[in-house]
Protein backbone atom coordinates (compact mmCIF):
# COMPACT_ATOMS: atom_id res chain seq x y z
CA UNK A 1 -21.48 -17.13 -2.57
CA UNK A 2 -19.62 -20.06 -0.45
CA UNK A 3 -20.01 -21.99 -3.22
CA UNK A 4 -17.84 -19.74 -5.19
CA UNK A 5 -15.07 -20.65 -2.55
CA UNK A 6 -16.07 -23.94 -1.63
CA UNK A 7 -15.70 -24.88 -5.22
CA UNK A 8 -11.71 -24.38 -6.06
CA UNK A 9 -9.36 -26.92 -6.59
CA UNK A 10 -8.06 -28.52 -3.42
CA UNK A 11 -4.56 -28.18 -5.05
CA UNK A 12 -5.28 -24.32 -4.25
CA UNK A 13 -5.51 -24.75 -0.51
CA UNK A 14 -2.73 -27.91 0.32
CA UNK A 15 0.02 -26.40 1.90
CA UNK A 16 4.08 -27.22 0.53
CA UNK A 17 7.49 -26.40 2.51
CA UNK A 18 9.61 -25.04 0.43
CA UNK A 19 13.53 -24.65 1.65
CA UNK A 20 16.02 -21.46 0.33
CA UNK A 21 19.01 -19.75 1.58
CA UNK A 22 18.70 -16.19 2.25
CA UNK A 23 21.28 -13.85 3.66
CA UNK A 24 23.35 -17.20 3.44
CA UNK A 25 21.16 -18.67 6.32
CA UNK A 26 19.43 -21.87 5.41
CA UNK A 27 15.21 -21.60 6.01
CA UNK A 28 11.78 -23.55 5.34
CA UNK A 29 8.60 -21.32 4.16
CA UNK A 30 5.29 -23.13 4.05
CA UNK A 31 2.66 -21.62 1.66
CA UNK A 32 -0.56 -22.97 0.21
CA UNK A 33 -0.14 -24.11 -3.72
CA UNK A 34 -2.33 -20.73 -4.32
CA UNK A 35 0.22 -18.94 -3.08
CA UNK A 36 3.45 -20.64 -4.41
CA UNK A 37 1.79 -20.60 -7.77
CA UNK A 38 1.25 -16.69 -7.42
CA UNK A 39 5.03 -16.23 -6.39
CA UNK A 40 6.15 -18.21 -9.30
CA UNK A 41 4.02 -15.76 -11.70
CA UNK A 42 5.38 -12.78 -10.33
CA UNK A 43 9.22 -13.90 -10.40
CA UNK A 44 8.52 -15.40 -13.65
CA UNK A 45 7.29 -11.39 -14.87
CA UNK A 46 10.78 -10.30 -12.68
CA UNK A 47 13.28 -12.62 -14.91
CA UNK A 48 13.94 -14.38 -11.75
CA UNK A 49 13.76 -17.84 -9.85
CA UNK A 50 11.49 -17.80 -6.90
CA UNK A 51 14.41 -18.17 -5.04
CA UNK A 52 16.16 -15.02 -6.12
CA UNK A 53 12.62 -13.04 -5.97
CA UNK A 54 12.14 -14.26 -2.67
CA UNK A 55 15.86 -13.35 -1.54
CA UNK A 56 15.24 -9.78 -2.95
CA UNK A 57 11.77 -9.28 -1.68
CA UNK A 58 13.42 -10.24 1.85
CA UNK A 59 16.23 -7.65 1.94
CA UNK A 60 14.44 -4.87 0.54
CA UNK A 61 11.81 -5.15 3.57
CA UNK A 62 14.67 -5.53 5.42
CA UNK A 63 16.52 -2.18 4.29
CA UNK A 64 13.21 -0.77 4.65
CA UNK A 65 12.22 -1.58 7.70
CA UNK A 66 15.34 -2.88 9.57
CA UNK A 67 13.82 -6.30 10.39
CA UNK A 68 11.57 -8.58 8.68
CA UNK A 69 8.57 -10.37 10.94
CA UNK A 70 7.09 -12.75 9.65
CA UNK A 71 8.01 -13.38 6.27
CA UNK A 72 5.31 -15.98 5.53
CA UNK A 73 2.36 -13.74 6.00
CA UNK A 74 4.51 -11.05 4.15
CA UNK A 75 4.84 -12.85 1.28
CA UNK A 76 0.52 -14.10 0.97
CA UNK A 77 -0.22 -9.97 1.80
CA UNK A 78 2.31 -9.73 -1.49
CA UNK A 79 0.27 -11.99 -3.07
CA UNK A 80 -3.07 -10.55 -2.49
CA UNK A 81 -2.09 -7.36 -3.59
CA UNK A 82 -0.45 -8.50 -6.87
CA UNK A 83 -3.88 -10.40 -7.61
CA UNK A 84 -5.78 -7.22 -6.82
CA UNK A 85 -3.62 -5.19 -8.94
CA UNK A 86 -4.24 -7.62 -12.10
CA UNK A 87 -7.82 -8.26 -10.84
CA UNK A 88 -10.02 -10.49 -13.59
CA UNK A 89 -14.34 -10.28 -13.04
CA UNK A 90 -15.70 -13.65 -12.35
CA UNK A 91 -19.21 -13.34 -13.80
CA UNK A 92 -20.57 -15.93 -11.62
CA UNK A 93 -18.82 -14.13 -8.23
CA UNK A 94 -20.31 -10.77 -9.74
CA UNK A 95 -23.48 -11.51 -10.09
CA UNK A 96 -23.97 -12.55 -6.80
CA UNK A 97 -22.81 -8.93 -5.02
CA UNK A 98 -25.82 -7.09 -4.13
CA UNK A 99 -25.47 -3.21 -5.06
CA UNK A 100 -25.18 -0.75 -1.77
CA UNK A 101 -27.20 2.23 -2.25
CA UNK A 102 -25.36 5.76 -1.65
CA UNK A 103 -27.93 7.36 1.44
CA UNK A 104 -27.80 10.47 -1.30
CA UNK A 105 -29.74 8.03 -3.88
């Protein structure tokens, strides 16, 4: 199974600072490539720049919830649940799972 992970592109992993303006203050965000990549899909499905997405994702959870810690961590938890929502089968990562047996079997 570590192979699996151990396997993927460095790119995936290597970290970039990216720099926006949101709520007209100026403000850094560093993300692995995995995750930039992933943002860029899903404002790319939204009509939008990152940059706008990003802006928008940031005052909704703001309206929401009044404040917005850590936006970083917000923004991979986005991530991981837009992959999960258009989740693909890797054969090889499939295979590997070993069934658990309901007690009731």
């Amino acid at each position: 199974m570590c192979n699996f992970f151990a396997h993927q592109p460095q790119r995936n992993y290597e970290s970039q600072t990216r720099s926006l303006r949101i709520g007209g203050h100026c403000t850094s965000i560093r993300l692995e490539m995995a995750f930039w990549d992933t943002l860029e899909e899903i404002a790319a499905k939204e009509s939008m720049s990152v940059g706008k997405f990003l802006t928008t994702l940031y005052n909704e959870v703001l309206d929401h919830h009044g404040e917005v810690n850590n936006f970083a961590s917000l923004l991979r938890c986005s991530c991981l649940i837009y992959r999960s929502k258009s989740m693909v089968t890797v054969p090889e990562f499939k295979a590997t799972v070993t069934p658990i047996l309901d007690a009731a079997e």
